[in-house]
Every structure is written in structure tokens, then in C-alpha cells.
PDB file of N, CA and C in Angstrom:
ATOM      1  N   UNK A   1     -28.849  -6.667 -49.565  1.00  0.00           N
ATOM      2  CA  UNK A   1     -27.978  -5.506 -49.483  1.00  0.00           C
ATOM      3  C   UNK A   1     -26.887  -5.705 -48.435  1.00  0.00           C
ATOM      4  N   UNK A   2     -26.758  -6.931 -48.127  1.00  0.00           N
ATOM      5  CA  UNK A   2     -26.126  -7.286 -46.825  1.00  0.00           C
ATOM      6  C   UNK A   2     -23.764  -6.822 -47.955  1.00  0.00           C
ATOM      7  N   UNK A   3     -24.130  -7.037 -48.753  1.00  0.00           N
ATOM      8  CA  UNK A   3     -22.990  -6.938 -49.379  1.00  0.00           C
ATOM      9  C   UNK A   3     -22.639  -5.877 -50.089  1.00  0.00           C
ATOM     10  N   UNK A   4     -23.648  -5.313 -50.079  1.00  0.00           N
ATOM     11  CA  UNK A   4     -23.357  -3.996 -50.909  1.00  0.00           C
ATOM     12  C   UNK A   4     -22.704  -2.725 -49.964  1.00  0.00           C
ATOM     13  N   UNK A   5     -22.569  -1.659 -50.921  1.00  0.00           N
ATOM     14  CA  UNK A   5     -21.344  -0.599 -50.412  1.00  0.00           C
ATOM     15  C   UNK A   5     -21.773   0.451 -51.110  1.00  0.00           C
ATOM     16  N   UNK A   6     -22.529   1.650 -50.748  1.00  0.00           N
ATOM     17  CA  UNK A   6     -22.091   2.940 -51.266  1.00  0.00           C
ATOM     18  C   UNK A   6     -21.351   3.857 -51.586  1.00  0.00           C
ATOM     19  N   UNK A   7     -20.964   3.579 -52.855  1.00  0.00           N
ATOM     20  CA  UNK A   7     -19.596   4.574 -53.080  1.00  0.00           C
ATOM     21  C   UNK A   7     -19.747   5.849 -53.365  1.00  0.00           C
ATOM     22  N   UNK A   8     -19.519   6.953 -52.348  1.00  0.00           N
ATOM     23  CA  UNK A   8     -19.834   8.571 -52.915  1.00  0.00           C
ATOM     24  C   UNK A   8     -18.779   8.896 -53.714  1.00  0.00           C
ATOM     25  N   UNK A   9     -19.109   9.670 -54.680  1.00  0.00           N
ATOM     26  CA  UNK A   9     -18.364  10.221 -55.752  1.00  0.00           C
ATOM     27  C   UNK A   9     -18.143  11.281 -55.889  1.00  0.00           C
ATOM     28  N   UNK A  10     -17.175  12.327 -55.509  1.00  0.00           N
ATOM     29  CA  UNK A  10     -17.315  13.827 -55.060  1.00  0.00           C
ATOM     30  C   UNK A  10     -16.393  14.220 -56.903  1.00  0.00           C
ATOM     31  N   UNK A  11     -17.384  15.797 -57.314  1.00  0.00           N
ATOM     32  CA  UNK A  11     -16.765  15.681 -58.248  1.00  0.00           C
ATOM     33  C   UNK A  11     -17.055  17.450 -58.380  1.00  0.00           C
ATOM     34  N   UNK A  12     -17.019  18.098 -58.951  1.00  0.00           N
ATOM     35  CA  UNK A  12     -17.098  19.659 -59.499  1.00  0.00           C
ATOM     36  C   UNK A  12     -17.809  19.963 -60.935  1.00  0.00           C
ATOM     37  N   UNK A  13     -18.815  20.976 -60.176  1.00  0.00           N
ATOM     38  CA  UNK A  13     -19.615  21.363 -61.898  1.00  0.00           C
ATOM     39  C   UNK A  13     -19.391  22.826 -62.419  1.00  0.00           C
ATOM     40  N   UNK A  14     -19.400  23.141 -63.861  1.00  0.00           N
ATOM     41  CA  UNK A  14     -18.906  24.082 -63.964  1.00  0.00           C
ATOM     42  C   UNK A  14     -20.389  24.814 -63.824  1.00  0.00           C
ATOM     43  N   UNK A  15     -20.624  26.393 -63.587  1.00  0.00           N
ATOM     44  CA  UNK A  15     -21.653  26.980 -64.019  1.00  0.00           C
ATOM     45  C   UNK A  15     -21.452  28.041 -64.783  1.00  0.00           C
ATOM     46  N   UNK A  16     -21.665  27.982 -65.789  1.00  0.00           N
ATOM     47  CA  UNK A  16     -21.651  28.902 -66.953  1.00  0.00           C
ATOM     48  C   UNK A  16     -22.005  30.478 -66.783  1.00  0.00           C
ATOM     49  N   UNK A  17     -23.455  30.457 -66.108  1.00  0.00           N
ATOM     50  CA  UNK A  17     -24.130  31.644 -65.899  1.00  0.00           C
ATOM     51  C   UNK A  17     -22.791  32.624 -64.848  1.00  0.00           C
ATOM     52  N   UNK A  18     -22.477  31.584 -63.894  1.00  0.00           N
ATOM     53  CA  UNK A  18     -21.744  32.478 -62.776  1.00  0.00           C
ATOM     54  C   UNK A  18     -20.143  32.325 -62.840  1.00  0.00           C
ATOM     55  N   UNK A  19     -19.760  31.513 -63.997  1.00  0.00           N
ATOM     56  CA  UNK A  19     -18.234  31.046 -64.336  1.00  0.00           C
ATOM     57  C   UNK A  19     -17.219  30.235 -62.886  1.00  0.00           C
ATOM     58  N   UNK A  20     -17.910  29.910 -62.276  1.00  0.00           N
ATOM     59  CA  UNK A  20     -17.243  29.749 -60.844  1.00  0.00           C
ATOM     60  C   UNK A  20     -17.933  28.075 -60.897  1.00  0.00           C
ATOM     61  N   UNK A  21     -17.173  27.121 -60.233  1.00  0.00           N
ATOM     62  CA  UNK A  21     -17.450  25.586 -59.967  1.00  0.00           C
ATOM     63  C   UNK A  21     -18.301  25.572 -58.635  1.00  0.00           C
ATOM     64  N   UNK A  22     -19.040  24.656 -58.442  1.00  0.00           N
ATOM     65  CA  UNK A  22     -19.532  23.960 -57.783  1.00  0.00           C
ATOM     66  C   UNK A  22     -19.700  22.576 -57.344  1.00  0.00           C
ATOM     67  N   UNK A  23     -19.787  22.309 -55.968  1.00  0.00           N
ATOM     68  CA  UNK A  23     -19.404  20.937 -55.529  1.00  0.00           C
ATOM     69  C   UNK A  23     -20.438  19.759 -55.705  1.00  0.00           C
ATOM     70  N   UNK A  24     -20.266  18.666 -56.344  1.00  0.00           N
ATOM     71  CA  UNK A  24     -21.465  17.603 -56.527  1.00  0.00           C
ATOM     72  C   UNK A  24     -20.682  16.556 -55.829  1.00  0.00           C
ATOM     73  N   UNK A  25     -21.710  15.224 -56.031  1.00  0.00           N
ATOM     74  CA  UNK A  25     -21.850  14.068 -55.298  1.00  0.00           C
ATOM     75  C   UNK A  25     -22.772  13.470 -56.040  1.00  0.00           C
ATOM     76  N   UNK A  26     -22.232  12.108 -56.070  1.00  0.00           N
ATOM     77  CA  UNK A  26     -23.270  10.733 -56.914  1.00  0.00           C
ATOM     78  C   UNK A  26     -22.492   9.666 -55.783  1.00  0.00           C
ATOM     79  N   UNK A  27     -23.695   9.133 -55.111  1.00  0.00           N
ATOM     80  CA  UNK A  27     -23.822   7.449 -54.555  1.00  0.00           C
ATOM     81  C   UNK A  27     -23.631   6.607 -55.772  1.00  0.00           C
ATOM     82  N   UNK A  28     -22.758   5.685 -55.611  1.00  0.00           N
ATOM     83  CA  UNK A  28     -23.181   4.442 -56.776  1.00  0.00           C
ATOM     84  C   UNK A  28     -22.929   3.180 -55.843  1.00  0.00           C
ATOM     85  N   UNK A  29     -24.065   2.394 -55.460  1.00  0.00           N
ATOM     86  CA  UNK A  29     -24.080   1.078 -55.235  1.00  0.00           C
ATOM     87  C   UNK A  29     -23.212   0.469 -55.708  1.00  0.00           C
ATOM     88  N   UNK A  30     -21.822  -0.549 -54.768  1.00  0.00           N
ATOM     89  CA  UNK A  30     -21.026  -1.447 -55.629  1.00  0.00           C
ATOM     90  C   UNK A  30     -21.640  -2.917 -54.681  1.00  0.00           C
ATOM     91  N   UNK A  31     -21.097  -3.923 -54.917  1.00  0.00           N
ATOM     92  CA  UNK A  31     -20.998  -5.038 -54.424  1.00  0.00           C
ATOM     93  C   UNK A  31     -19.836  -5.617 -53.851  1.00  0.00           C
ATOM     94  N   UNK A  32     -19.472  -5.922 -52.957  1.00  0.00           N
ATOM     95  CA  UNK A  32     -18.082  -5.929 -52.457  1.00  0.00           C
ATOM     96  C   UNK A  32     -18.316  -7.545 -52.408  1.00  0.00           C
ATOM     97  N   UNK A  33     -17.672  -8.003 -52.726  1.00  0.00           N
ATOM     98  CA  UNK A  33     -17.054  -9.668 -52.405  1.00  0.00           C
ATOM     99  C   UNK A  33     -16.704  -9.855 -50.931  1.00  0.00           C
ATOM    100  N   UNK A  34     -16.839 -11.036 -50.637  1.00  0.00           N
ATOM    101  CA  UNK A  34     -16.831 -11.080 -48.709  1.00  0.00           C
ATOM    102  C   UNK A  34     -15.386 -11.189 -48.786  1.00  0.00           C
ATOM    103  N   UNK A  35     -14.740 -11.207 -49.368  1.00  0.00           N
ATOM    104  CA  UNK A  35     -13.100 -11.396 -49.681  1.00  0.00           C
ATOM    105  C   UNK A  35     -12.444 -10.313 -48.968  1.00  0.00           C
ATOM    106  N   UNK A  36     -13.258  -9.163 -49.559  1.00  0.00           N
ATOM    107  CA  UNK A  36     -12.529  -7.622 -49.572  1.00  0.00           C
ATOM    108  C   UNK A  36     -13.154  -7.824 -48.182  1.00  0.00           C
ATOM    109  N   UNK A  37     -12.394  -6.659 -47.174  1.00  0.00           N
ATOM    110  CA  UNK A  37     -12.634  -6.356 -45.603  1.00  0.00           C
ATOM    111  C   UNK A  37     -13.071  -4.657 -45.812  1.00  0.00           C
ATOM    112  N   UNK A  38     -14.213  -4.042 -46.597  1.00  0.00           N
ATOM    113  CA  UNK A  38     -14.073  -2.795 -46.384  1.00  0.00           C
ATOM    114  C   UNK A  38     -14.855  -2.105 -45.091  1.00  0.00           C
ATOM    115  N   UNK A  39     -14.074  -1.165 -44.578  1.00  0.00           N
ATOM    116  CA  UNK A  39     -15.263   0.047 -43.720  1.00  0.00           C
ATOM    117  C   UNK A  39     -14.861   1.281 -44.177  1.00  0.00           C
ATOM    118  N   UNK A  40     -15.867   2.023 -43.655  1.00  0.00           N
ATOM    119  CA  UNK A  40     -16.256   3.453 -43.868  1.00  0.00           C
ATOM    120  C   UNK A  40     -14.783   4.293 -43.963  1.00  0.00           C
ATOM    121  N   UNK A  41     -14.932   4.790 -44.992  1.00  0.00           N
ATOM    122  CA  UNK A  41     -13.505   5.475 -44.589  1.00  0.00           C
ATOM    123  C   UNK A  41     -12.749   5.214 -45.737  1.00  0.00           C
ATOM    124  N   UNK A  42     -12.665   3.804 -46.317  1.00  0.00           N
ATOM    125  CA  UNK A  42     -11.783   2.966 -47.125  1.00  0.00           C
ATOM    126  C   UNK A  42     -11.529   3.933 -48.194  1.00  0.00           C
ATOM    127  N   UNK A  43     -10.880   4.009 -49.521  1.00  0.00           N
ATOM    128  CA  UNK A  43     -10.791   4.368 -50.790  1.00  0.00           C
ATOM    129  C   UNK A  43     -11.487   2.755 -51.092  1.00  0.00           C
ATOM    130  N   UNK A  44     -11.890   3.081 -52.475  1.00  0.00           N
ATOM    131  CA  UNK A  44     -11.927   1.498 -53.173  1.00  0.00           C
ATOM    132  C   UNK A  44     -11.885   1.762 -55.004  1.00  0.00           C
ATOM    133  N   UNK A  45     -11.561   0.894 -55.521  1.00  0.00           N
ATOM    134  CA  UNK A  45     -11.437   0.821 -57.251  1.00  0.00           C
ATOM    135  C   UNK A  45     -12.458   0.137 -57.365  1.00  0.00           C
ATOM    136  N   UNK A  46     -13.732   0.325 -58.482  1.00  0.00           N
ATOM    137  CA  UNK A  46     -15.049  -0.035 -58.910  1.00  0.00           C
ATOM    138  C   UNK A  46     -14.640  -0.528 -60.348  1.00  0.00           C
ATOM    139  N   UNK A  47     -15.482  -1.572 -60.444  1.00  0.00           N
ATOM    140  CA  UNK A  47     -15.637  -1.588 -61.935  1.00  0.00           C
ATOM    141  C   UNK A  47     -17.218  -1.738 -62.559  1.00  0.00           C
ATOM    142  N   UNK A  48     -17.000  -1.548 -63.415  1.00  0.00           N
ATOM    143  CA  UNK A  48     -18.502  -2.009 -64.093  1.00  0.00           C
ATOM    144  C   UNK A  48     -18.975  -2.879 -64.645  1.00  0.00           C
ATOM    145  N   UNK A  49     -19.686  -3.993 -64.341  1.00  0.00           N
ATOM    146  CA  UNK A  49     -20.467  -5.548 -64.879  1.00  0.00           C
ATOM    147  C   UNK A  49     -21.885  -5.495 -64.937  1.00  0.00           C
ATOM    148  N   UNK A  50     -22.269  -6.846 -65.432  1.00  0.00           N
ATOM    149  CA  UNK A  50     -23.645  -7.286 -65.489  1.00  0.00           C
ATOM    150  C   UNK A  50     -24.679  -6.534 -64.491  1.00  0.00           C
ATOM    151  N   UNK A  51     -25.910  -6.016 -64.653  1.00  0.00           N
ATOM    152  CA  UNK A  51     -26.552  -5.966 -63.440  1.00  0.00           C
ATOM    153  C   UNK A  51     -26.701  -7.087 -62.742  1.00  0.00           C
ATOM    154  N   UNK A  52     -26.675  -6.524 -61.032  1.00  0.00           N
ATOM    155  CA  UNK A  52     -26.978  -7.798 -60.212  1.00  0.00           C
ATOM    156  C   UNK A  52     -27.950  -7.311 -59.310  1.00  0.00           C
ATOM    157  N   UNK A  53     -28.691  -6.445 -59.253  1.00  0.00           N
ATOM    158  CA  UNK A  53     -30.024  -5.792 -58.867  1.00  0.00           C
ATOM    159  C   UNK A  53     -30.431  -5.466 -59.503  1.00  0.00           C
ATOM    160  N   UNK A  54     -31.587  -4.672 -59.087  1.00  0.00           N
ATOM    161  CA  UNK A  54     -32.092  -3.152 -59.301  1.00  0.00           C
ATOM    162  C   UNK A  54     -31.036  -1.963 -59.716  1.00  0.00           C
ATOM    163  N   UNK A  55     -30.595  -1.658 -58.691  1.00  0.00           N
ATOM    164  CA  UNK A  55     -29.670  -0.555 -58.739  1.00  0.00           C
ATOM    165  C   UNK A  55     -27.891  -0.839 -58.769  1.00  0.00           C
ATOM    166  N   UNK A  56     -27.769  -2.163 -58.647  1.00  0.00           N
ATOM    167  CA  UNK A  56     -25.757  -2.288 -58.399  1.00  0.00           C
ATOM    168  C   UNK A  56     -25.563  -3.148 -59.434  1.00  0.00           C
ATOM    169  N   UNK A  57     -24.744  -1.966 -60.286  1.00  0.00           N
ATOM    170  CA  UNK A  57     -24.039  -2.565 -61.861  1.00  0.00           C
ATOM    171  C   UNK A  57     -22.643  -2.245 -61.694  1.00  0.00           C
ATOM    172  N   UNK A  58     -21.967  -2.475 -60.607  1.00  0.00           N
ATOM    173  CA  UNK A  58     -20.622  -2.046 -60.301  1.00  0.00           C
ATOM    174  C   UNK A  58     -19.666  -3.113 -59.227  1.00  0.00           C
ATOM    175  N   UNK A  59     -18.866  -4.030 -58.973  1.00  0.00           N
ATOM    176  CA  UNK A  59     -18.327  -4.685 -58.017  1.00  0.00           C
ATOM    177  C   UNK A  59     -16.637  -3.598 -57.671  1.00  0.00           C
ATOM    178  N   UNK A  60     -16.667  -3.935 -56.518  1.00  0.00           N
ATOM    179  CA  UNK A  60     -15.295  -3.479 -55.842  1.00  0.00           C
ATOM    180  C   UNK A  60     -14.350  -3.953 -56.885  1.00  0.00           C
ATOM    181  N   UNK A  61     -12.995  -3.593 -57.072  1.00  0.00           N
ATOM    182  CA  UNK A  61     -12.013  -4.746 -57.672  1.00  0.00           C
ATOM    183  C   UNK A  61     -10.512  -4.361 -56.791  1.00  0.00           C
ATOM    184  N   UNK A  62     -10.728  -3.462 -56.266  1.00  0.00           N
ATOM    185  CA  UNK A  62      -9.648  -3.240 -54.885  1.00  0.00           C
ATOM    186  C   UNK A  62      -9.829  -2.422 -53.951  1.00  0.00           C
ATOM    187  N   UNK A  63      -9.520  -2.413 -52.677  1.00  0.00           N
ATOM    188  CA  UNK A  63      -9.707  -1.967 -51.550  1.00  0.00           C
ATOM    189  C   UNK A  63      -8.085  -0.925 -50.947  1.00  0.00           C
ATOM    190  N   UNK A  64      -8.303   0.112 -50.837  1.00  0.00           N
ATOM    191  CA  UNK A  64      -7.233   0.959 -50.288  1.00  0.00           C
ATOM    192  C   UNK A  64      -7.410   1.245 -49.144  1.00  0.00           C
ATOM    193  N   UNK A  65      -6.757   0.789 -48.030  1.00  0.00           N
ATOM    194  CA  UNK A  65      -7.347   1.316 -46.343  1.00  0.00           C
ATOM    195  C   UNK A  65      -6.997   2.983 -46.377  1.00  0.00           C
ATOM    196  N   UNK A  66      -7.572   3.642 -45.329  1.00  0.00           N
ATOM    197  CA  UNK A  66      -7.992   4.591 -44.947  1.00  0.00           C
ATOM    198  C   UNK A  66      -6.886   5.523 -44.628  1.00  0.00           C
ATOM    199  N   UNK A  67      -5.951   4.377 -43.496  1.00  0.00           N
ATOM    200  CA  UNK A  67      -4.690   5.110 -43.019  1.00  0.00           C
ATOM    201  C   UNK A  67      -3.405   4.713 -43.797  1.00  0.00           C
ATOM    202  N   UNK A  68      -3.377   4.035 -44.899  1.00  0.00           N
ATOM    203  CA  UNK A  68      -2.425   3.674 -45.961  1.00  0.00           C
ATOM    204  C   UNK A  68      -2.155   5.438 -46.805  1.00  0.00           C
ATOM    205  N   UNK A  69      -0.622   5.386 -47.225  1.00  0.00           N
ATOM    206  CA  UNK A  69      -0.545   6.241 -48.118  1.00  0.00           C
ATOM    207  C   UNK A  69      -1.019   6.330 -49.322  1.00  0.00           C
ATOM    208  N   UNK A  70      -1.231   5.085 -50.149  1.00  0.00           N
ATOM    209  CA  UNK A  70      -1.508   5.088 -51.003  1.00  0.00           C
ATOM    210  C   UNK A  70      -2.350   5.357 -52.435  1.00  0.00           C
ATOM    211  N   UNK A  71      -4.093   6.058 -50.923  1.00  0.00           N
ATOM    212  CA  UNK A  71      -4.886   6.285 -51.205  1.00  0.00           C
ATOM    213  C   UNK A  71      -5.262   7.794 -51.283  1.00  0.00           C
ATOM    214  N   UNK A  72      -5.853   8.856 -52.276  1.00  0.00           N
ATOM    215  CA  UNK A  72      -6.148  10.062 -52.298  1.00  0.00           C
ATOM    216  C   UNK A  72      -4.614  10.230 -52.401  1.00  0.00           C
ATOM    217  N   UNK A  73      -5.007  12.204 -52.161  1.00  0.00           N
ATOM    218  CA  UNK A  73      -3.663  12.710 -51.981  1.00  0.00           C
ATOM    219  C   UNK A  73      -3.432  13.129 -50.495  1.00  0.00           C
ATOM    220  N   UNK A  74      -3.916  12.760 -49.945  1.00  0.00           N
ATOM    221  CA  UNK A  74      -3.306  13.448 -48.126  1.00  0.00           C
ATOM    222  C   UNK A  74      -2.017  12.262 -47.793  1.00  0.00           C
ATOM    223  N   UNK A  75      -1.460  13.051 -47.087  1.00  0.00           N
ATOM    224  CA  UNK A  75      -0.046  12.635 -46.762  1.00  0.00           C
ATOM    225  C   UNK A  75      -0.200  11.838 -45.510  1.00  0.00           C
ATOM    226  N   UNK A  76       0.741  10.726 -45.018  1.00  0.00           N
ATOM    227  CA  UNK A  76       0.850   9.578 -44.235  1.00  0.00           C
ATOM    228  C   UNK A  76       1.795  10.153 -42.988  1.00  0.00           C
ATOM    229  N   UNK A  77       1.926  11.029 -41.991  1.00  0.00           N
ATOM    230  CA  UNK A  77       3.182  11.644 -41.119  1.00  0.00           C
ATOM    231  C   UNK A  77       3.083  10.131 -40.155  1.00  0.00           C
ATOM    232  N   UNK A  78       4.257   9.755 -40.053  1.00  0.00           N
ATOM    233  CA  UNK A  78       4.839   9.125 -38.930  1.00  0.00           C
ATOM    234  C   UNK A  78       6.110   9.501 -38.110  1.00  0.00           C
ATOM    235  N   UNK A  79       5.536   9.260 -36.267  1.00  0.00           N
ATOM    236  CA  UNK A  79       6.622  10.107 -35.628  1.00  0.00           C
ATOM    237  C   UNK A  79       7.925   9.492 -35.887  1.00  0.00           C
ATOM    238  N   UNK A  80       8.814  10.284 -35.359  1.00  0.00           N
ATOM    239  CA  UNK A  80      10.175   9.592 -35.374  1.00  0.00           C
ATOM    240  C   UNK A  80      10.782   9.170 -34.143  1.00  0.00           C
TER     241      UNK A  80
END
């Protein structure tokens, strides 16, 4: 597990009974290549392959840093 990476997955459920959403979460084990430099925080793009455990059927296939714009929607302010 020395390579592996938990990717949380934040997502919204509907509930019927009460018509109003609710907040979920799924971990999915990826495998990161020693290539990629990720930490906590990162965005990352998953894909899906062969099993290579038990539980990780998913490798990284790009890495978005944390304080980059590029990643999510929150905005990048730099002073002037």
C-alpha cells in the first residue's frame, strides 16, 4: 500500500421521502505511479484498469496541485 492513494469522492443523494439532497462520500483506492508527486490536498484524474489488489482497480492518470487554478472551482487571488 506503500503506493496507493485514497481518493474521496464527494457527491449528493436525492431523498425522495423528504425531496431535499443529501451529502455522500465513496473512498476509492487508486495507485499512483512513483512518477506522479501527489499529497493530500492534490485534485487527481483516475482511471479504471485491471485489478492490482484486493481492493485498487483504478491508477492516477494526472495530478492537479492544490494551489494551481486549474483544479475544482475555487478561484486562484494573487496580490498585486
Amino acid at each position: 500500500m506503500v503506493k496507493t492513494i485514497i481518493v474521496r469522492r464527494n457527491y449528493l443523494h436525492y431523498v425522495k421521502k423528504y425531496q431535499r439532497y443529501e451529502k455522500r462520500h465513496s473512498n476509492i483506492p487508486a495507485h499512483a505511479s512513483p512518477c506522479f508527486r501527489v499529497k493530500e490536498g492534490d485534485h487527481v484524474i483516475i482511471g479504471q484498469c485491471r485489478p492490482l489488489s484486493k481492493t485498487v482497480r483504478f491508477n492516477v492518470l494526472k495530478v492537479i496541485p492544490a494551489g494551481s487554478s486549474g483544479g475544482g472551482g475555487k478561484k486562484g487571488f494573487t496580490a498585486i
